[in-house]
PDB file of N, CA and C in Angstrom:
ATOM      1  N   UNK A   1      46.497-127.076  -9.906  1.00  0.00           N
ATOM      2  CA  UNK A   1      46.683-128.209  -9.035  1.00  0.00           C
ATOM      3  C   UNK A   1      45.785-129.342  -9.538  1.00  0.00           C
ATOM      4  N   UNK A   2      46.646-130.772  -9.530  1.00  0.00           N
ATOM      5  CA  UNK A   2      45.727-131.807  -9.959  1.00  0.00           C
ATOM      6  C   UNK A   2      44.819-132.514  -8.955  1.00  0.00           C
ATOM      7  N   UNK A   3      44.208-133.374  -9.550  1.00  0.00           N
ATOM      8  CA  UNK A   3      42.659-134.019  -8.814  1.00  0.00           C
ATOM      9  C   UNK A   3      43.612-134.761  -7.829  1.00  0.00           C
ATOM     10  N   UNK A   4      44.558-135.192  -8.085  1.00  0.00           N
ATOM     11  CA  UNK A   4      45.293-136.262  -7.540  1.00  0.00           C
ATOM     12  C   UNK A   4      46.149-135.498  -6.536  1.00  0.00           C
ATOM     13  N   UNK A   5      46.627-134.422  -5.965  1.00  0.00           N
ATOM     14  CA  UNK A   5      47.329-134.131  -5.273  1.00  0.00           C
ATOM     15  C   UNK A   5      46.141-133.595  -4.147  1.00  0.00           C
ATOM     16  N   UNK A   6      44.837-133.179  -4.679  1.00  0.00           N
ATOM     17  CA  UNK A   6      43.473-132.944  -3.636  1.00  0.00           C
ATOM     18  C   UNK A   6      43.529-133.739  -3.007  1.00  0.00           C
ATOM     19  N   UNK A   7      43.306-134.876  -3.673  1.00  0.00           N
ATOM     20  CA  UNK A   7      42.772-135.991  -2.894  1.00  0.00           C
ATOM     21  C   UNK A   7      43.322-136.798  -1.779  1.00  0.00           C
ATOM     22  N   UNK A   8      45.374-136.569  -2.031  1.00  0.00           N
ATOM     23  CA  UNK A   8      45.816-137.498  -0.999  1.00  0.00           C
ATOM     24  C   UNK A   8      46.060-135.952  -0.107  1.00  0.00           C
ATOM     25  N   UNK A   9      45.290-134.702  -0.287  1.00  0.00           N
ATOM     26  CA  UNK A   9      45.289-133.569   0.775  1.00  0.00           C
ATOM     27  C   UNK A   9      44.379-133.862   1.284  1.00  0.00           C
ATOM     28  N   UNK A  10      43.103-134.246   0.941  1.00  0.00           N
ATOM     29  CA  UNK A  10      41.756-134.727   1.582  1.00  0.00           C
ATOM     30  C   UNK A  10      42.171-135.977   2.429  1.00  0.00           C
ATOM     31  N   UNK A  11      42.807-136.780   1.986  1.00  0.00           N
ATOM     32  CA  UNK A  11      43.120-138.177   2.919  1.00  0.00           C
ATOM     33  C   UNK A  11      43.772-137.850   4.007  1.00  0.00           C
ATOM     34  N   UNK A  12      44.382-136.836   4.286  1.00  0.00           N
ATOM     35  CA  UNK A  12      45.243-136.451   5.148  1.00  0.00           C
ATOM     36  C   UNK A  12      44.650-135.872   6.045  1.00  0.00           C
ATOM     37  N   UNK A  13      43.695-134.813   5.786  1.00  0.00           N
ATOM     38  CA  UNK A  13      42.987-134.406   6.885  1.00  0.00           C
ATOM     39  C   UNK A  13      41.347-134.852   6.663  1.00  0.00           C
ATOM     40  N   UNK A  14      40.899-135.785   7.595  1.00  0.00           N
ATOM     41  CA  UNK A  14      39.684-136.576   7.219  1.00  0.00           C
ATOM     42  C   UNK A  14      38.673-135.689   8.029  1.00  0.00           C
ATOM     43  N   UNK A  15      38.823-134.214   8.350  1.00  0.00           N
ATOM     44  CA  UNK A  15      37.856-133.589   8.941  1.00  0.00           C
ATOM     45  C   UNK A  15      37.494-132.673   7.989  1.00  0.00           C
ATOM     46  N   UNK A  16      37.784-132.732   6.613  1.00  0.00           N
ATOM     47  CA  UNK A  16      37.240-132.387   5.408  1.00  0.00           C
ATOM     48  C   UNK A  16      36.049-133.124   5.237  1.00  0.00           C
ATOM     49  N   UNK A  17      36.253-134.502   5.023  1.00  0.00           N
ATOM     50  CA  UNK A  17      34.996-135.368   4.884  1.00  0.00           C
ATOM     51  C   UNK A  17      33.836-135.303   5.932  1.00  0.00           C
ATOM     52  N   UNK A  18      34.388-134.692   7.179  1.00  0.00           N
ATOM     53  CA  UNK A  18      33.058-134.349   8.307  1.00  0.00           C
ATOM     54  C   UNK A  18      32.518-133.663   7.522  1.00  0.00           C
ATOM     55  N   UNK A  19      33.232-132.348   7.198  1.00  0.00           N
ATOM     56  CA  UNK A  19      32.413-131.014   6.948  1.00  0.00           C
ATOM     57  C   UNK A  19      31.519-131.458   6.056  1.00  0.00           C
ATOM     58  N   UNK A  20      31.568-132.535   5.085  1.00  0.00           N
ATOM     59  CA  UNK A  20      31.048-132.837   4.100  1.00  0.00           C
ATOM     60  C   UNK A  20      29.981-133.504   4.591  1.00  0.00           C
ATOM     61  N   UNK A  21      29.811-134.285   5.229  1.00  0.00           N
ATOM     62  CA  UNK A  21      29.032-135.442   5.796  1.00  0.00           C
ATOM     63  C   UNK A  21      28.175-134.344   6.607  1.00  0.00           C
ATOM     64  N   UNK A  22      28.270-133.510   7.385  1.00  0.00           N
ATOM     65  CA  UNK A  22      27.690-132.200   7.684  1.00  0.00           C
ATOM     66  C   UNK A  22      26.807-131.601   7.103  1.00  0.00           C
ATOM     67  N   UNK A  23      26.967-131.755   5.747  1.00  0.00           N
ATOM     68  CA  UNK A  23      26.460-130.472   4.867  1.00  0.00           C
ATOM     69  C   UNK A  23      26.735-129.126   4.797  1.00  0.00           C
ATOM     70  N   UNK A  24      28.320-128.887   5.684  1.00  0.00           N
ATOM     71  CA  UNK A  24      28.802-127.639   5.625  1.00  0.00           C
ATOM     72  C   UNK A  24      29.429-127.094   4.491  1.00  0.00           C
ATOM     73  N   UNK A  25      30.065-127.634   3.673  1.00  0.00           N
ATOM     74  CA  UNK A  25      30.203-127.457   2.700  1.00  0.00           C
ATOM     75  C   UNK A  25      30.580-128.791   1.158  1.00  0.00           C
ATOM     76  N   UNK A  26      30.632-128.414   0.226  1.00  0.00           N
ATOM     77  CA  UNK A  26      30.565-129.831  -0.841  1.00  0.00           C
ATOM     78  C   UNK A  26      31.734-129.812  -1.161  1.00  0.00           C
ATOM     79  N   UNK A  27      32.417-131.113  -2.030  1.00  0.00           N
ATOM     80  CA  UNK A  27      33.493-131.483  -2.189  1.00  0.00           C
ATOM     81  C   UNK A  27      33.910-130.286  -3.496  1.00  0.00           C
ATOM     82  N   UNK A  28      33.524-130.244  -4.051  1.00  0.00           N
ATOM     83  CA  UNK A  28      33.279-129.347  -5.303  1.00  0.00           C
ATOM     84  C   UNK A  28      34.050-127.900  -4.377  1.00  0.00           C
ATOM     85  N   UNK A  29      33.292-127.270  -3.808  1.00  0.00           N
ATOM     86  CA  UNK A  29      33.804-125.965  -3.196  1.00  0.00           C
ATOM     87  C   UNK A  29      35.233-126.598  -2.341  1.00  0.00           C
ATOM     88  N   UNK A  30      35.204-127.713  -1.538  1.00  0.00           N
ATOM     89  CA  UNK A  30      36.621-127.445  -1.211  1.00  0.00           C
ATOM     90  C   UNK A  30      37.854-127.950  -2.464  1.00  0.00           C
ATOM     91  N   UNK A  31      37.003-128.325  -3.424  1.00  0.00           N
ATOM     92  CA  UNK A  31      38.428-128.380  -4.834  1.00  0.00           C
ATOM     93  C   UNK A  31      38.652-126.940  -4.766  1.00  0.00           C
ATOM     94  N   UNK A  32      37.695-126.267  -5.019  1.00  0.00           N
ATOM     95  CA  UNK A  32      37.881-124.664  -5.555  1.00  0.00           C
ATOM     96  C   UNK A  32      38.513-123.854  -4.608  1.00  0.00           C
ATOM     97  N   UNK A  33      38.395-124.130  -3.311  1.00  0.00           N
ATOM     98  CA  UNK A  33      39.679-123.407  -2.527  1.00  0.00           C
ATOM     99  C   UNK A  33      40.732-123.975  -2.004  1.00  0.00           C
ATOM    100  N   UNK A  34      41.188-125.618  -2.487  1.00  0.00           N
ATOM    101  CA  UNK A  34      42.129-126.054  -2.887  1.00  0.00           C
ATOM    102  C   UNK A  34      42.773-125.080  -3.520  1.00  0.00           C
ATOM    103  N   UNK A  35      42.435-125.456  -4.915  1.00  0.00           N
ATOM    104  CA  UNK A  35      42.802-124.895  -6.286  1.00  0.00           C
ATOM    105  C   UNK A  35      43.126-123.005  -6.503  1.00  0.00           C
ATOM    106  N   UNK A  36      42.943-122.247  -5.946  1.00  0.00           N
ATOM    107  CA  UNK A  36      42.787-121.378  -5.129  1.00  0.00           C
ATOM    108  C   UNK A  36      43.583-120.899  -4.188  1.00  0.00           C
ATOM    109  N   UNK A  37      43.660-121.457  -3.184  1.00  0.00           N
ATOM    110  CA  UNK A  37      44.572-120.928  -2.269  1.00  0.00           C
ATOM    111  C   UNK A  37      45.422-122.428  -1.825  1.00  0.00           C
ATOM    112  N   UNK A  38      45.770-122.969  -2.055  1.00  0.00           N
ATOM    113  CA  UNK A  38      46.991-124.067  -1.970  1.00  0.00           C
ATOM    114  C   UNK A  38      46.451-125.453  -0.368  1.00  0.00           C
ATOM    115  N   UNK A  39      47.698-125.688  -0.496  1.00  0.00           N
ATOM    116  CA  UNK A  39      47.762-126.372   1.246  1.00  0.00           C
ATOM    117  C   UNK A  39      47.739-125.367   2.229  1.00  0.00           C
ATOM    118  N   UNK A  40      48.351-124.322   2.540  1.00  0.00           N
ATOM    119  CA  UNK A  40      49.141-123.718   3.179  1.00  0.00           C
ATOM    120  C   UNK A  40      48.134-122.841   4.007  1.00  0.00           C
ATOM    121  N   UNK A  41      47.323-122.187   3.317  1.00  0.00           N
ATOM    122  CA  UNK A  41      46.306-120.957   3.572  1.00  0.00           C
ATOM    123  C   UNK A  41      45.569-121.316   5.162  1.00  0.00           C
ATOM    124  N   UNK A  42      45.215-119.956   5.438  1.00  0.00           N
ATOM    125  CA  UNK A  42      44.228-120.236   6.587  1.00  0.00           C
ATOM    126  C   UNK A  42      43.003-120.356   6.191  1.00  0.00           C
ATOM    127  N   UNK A  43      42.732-120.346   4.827  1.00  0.00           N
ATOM    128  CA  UNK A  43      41.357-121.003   4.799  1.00  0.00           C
ATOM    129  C   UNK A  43      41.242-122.215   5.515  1.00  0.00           C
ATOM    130  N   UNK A  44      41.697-122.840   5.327  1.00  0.00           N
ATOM    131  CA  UNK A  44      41.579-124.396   5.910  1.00  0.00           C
ATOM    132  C   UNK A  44      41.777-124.251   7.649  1.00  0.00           C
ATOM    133  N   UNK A  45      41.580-123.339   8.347  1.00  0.00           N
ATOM    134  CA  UNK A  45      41.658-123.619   9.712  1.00  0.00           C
ATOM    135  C   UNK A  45      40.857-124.014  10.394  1.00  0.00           C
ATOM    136  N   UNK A  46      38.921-123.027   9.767  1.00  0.00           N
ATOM    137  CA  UNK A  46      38.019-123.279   9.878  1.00  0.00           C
ATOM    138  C   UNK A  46      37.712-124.767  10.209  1.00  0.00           C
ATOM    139  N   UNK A  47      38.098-125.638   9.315  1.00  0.00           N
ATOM    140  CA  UNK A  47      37.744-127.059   9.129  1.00  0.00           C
ATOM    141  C   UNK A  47      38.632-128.404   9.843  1.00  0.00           C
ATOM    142  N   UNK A  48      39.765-127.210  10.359  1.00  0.00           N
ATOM    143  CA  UNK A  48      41.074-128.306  10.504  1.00  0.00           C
ATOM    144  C   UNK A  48      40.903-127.992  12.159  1.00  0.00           C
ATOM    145  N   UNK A  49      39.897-128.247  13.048  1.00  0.00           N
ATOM    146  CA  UNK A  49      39.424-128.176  14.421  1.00  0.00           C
ATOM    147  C   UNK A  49      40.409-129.124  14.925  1.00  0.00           C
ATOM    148  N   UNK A  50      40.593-128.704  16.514  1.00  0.00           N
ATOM    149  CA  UNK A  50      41.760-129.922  17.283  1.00  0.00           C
ATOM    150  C   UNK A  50      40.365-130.824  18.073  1.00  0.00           C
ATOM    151  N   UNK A  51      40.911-131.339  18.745  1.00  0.00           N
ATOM    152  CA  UNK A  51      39.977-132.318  19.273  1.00  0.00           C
ATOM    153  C   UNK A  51      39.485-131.135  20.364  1.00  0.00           C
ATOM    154  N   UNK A  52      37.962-131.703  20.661  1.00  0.00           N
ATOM    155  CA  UNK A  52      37.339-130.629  21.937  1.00  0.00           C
ATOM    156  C   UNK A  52      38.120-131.338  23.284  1.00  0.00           C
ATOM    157  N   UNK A  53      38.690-129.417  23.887  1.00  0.00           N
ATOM    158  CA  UNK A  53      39.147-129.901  25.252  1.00  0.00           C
ATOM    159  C   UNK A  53      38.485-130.314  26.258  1.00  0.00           C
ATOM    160  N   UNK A  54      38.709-131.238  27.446  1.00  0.00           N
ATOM    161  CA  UNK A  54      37.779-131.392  28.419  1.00  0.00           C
ATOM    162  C   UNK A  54      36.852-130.691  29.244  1.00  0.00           C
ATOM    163  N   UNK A  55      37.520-128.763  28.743  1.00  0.00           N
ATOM    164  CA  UNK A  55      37.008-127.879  29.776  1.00  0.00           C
ATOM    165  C   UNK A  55      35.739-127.789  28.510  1.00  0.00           C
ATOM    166  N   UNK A  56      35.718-127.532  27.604  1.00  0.00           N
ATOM    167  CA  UNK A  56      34.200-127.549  26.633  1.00  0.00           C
ATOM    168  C   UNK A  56      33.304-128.568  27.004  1.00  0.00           C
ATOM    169  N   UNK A  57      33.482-129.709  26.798  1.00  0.00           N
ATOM    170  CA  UNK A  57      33.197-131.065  27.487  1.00  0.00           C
ATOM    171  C   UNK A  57      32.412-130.756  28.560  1.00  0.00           C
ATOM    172  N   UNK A  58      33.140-130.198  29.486  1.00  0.00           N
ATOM    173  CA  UNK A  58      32.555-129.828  31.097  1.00  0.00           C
ATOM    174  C   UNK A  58      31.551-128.688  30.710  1.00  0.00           C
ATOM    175  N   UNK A  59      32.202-127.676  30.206  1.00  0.00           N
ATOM    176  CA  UNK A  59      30.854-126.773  30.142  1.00  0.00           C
ATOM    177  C   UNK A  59      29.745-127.312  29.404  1.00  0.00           C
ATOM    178  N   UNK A  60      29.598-128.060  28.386  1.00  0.00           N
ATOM    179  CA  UNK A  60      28.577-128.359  27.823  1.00  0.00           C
ATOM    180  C   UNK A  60      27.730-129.013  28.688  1.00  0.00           C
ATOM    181  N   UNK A  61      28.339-129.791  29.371  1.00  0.00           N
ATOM    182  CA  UNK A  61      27.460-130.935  30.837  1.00  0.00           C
ATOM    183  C   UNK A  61      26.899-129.832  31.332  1.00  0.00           C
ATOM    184  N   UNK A  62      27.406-128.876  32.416  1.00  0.00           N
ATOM    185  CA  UNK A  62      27.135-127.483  32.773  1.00  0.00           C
ATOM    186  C   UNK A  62      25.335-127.130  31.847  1.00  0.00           C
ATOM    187  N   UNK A  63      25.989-126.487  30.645  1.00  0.00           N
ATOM    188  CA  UNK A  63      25.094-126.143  29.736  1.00  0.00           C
ATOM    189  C   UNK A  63      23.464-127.077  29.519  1.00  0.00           C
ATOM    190  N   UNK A  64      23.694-128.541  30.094  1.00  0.00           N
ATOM    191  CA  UNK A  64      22.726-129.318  29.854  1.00  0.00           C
ATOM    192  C   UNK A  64      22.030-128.816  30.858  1.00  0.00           C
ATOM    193  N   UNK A  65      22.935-129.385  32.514  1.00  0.00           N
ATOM    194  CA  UNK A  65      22.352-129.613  33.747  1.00  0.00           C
ATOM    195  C   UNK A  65      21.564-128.006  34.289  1.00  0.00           C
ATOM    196  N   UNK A  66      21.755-127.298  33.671  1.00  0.00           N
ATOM    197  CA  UNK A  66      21.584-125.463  33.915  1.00  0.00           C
ATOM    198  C   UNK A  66      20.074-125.817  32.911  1.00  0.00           C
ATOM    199  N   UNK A  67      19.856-126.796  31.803  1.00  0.00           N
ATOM    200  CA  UNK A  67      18.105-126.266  31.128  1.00  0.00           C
ATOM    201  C   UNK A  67      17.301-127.263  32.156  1.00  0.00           C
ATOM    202  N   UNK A  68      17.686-127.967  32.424  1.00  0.00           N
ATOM    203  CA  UNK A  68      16.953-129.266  33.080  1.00  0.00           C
ATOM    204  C   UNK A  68      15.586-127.875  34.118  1.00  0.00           C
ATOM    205  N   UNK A  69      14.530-128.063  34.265  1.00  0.00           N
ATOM    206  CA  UNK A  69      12.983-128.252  34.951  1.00  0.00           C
ATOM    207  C   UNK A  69      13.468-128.644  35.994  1.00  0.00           C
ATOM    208  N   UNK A  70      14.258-128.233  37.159  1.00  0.00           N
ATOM    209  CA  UNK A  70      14.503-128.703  38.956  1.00  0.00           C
ATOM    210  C   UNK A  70      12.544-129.572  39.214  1.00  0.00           C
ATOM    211  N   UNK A  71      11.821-128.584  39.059  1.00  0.00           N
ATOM    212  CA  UNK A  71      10.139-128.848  39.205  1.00  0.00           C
ATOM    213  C   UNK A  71       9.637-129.890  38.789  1.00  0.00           C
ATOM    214  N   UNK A  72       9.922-129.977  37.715  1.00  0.00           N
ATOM    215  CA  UNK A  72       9.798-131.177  36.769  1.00  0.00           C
ATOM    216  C   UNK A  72      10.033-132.729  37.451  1.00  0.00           C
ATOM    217  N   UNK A  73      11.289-132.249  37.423  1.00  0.00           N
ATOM    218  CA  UNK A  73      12.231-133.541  37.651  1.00  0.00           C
ATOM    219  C   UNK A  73      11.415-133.844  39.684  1.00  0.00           C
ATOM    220  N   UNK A  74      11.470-132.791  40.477  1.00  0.00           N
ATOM    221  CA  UNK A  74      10.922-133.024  41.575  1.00  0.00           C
ATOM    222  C   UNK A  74       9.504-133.671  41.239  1.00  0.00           C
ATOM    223  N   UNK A  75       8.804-132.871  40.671  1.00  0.00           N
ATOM    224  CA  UNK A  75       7.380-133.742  40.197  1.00  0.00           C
ATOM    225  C   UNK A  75       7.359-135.314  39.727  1.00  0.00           C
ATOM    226  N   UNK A  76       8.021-135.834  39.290  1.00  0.00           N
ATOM    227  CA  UNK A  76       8.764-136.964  38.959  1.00  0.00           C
ATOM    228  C   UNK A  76       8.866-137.777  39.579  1.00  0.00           C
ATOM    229  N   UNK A  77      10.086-137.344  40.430  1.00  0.00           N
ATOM    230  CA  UNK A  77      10.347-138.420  41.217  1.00  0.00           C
ATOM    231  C   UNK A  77       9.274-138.243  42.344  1.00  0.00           C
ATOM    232  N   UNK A  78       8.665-137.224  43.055  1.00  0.00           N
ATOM    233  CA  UNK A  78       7.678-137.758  44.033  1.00  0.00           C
ATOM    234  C   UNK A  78       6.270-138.782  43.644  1.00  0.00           C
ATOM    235  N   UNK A  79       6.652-138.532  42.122  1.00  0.00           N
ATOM    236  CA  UNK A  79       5.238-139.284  41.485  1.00  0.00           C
ATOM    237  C   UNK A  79       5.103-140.901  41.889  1.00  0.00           C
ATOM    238  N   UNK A  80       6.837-141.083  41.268  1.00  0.00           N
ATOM    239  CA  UNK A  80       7.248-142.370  41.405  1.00  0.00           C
ATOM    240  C   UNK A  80       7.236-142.878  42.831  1.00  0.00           C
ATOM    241  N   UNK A  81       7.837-141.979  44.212  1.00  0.00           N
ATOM    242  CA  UNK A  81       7.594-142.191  45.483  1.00  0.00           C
ATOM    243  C   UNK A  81       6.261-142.655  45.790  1.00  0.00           C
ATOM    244  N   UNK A  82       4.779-142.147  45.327  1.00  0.00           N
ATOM    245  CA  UNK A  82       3.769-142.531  45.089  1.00  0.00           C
ATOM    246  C   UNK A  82       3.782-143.792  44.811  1.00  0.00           C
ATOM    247  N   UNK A  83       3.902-143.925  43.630  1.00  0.00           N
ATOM    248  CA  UNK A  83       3.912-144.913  43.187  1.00  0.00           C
ATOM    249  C   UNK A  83       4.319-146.908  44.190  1.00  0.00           C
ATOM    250  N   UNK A  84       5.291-145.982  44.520  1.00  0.00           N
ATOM    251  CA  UNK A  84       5.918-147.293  44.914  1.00  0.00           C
ATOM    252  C   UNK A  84       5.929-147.800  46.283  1.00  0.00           C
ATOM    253  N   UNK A  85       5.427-146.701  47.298  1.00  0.00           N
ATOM    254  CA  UNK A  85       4.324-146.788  48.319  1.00  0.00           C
ATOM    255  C   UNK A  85       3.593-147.770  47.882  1.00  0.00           C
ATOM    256  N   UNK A  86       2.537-147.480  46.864  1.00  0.00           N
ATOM    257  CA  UNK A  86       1.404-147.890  46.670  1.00  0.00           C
ATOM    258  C   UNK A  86       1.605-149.289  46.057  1.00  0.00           C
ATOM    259  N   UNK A  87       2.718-150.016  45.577  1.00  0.00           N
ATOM    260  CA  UNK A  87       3.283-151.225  45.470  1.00  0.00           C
ATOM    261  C   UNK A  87       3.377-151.874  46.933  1.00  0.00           C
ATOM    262  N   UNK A  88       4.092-151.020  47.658  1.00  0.00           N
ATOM    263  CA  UNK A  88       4.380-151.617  48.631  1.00  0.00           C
ATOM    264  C   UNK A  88       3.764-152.140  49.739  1.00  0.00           C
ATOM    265  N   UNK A  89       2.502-151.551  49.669  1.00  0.00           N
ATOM    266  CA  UNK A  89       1.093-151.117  50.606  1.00  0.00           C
ATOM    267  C   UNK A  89       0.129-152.425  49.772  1.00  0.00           C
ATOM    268  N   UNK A  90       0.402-152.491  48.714  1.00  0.00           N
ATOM    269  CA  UNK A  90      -0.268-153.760  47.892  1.00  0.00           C
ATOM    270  C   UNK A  90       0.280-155.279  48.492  1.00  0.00           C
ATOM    271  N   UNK A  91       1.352-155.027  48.153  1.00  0.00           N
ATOM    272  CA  UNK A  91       2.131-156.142  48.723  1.00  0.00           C
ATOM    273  C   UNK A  91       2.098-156.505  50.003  1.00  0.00           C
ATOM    274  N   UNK A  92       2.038-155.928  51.015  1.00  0.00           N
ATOM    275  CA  UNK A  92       2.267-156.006  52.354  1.00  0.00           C
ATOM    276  C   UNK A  92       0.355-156.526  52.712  1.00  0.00           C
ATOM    277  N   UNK A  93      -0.398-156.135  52.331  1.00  0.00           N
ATOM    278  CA  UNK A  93      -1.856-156.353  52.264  1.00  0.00           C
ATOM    279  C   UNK A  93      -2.086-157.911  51.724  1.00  0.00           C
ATOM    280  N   UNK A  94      -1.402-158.019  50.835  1.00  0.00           N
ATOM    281  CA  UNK A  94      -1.506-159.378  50.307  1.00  0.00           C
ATOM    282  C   UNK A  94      -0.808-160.604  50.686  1.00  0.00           C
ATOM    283  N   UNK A  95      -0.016-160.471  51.991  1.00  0.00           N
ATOM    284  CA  UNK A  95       0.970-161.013  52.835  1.00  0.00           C
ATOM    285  C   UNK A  95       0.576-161.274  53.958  1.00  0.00           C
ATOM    286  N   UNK A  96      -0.606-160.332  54.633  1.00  0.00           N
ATOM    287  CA  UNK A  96      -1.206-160.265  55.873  1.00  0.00           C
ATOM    288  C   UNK A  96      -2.726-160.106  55.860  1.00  0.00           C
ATOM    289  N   UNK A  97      -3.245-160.655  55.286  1.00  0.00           N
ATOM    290  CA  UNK A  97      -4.576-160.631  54.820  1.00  0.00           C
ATOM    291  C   UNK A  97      -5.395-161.628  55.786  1.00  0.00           C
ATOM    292  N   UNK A  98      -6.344-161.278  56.498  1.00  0.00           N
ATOM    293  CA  UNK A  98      -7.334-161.707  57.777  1.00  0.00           C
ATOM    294  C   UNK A  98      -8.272-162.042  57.145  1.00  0.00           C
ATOM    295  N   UNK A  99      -8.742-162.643  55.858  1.00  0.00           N
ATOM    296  CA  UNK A  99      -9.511-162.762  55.457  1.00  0.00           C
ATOM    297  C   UNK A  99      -9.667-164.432  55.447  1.00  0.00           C
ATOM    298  N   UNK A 100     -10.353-164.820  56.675  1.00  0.00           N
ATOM    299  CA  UNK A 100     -10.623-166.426  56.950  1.00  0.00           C
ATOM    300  C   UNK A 100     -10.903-167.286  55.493  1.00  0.00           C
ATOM    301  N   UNK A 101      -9.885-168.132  55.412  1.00  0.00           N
ATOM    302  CA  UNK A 101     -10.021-168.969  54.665  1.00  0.00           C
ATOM    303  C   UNK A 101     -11.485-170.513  54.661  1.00  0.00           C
ATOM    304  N   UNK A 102     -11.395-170.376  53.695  1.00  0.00           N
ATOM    305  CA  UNK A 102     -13.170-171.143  53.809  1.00  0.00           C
ATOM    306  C   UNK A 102     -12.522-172.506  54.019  1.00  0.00           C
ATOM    307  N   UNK A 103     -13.650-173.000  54.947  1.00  0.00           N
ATOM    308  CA  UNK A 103     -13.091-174.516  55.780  1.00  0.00           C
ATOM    309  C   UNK A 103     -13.681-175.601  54.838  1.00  0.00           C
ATOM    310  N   UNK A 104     -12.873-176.371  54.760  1.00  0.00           N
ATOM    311  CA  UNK A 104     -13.405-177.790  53.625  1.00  0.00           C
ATOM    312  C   UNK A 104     -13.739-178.726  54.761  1.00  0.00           C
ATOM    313  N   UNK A 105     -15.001-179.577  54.693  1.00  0.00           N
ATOM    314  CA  UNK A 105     -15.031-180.771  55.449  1.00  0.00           C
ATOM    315  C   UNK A 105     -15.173-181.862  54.178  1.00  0.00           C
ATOM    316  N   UNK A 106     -14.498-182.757  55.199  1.00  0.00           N
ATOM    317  CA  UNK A 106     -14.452-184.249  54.393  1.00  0.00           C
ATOM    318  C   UNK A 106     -16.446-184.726  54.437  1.00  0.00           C
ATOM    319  N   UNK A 107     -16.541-184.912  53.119  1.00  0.00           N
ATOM    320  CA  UNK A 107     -17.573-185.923  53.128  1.00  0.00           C
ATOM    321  C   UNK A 107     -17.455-187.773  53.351  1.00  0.00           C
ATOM    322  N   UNK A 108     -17.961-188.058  54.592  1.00  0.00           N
ATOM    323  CA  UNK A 108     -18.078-189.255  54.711  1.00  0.00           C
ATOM    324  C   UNK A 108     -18.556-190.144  53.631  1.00  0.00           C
ATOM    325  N   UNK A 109     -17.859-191.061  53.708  1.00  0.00           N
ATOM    326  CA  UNK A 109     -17.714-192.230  52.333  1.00  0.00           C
ATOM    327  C   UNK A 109     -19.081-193.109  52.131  1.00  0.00           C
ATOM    328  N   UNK A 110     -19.494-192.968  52.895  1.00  0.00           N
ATOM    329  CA  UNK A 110     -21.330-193.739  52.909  1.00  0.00           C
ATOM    330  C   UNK A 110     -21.990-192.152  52.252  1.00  0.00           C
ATOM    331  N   UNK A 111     -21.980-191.494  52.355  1.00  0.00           N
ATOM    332  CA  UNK A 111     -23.053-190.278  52.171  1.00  0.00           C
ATOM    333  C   UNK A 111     -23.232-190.109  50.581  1.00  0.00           C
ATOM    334  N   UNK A 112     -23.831-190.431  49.649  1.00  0.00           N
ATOM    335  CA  UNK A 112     -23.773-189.823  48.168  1.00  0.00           C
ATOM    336  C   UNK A 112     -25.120-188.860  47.955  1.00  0.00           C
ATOM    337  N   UNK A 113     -25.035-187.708  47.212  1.00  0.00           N
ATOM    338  CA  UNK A 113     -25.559-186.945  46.560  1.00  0.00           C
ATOM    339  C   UNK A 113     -27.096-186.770  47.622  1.00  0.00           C
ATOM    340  N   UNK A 114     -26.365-186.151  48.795  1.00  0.00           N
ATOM    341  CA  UNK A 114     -26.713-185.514  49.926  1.00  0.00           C
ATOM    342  C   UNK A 114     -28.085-186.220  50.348  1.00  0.00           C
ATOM    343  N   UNK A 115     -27.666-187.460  50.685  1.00  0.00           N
ATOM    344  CA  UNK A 115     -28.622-188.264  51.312  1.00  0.00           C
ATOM    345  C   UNK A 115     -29.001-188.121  52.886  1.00  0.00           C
TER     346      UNK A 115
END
């Protein structure tokens, strides 16, 4: 089989070039089981994947939300609850603050340098 009939077999299925881009296997080895076992073979099934169904999809979410630290994540967010109390308790202090403002008197216009 020629280089040229690989190649528009490679163009055809572009999940050859994943595997490659992968590092699962090199272009070199899939000439050789080209060359080897044809178009036809089930070698090529391995590589010729359908798109992932939605139910994998879902389990993988599954698979995430199942490692997640429940503790963690509770530790967390009560931290932040802290937190934002303590914004809020700032703010509200700095809004209502009893702290008498200092009284200015006018100096009379005859008076200089506290005569």
């Amino acid at each position: 089989m020629s280089k040229e009939t690989f190649k528009s077999f490679a163009r055809l299925h572009p999940e050859l070039a994943e595997s490659v881009l992968k590092d699962k296997i090199t272009w070199q080895k899939l000439y050789e089981l080209y060359d080897i076992y044809g178009e036809n073979s089930s070698v090529w099934n391995k590589y010729f994947t359908k798109e992932i169904s939605s139910d994998s999809k879902i389990g993988d979410i599954v698979d995430t939300i199942k490692k997640i630290d429940m503790k963690t994540v509770q530790n967390s967010i009560e931290s932040m609850q802290k937190a934002v109390a303590l914004l809020e308790g700032l703010a509200l202090n700095n809004t209502k603050t009893n702290v008498p403002k200092e009284t200015y008197e006018k100096r009379p216009m005859y008076k200089y340098f506290e005569d």
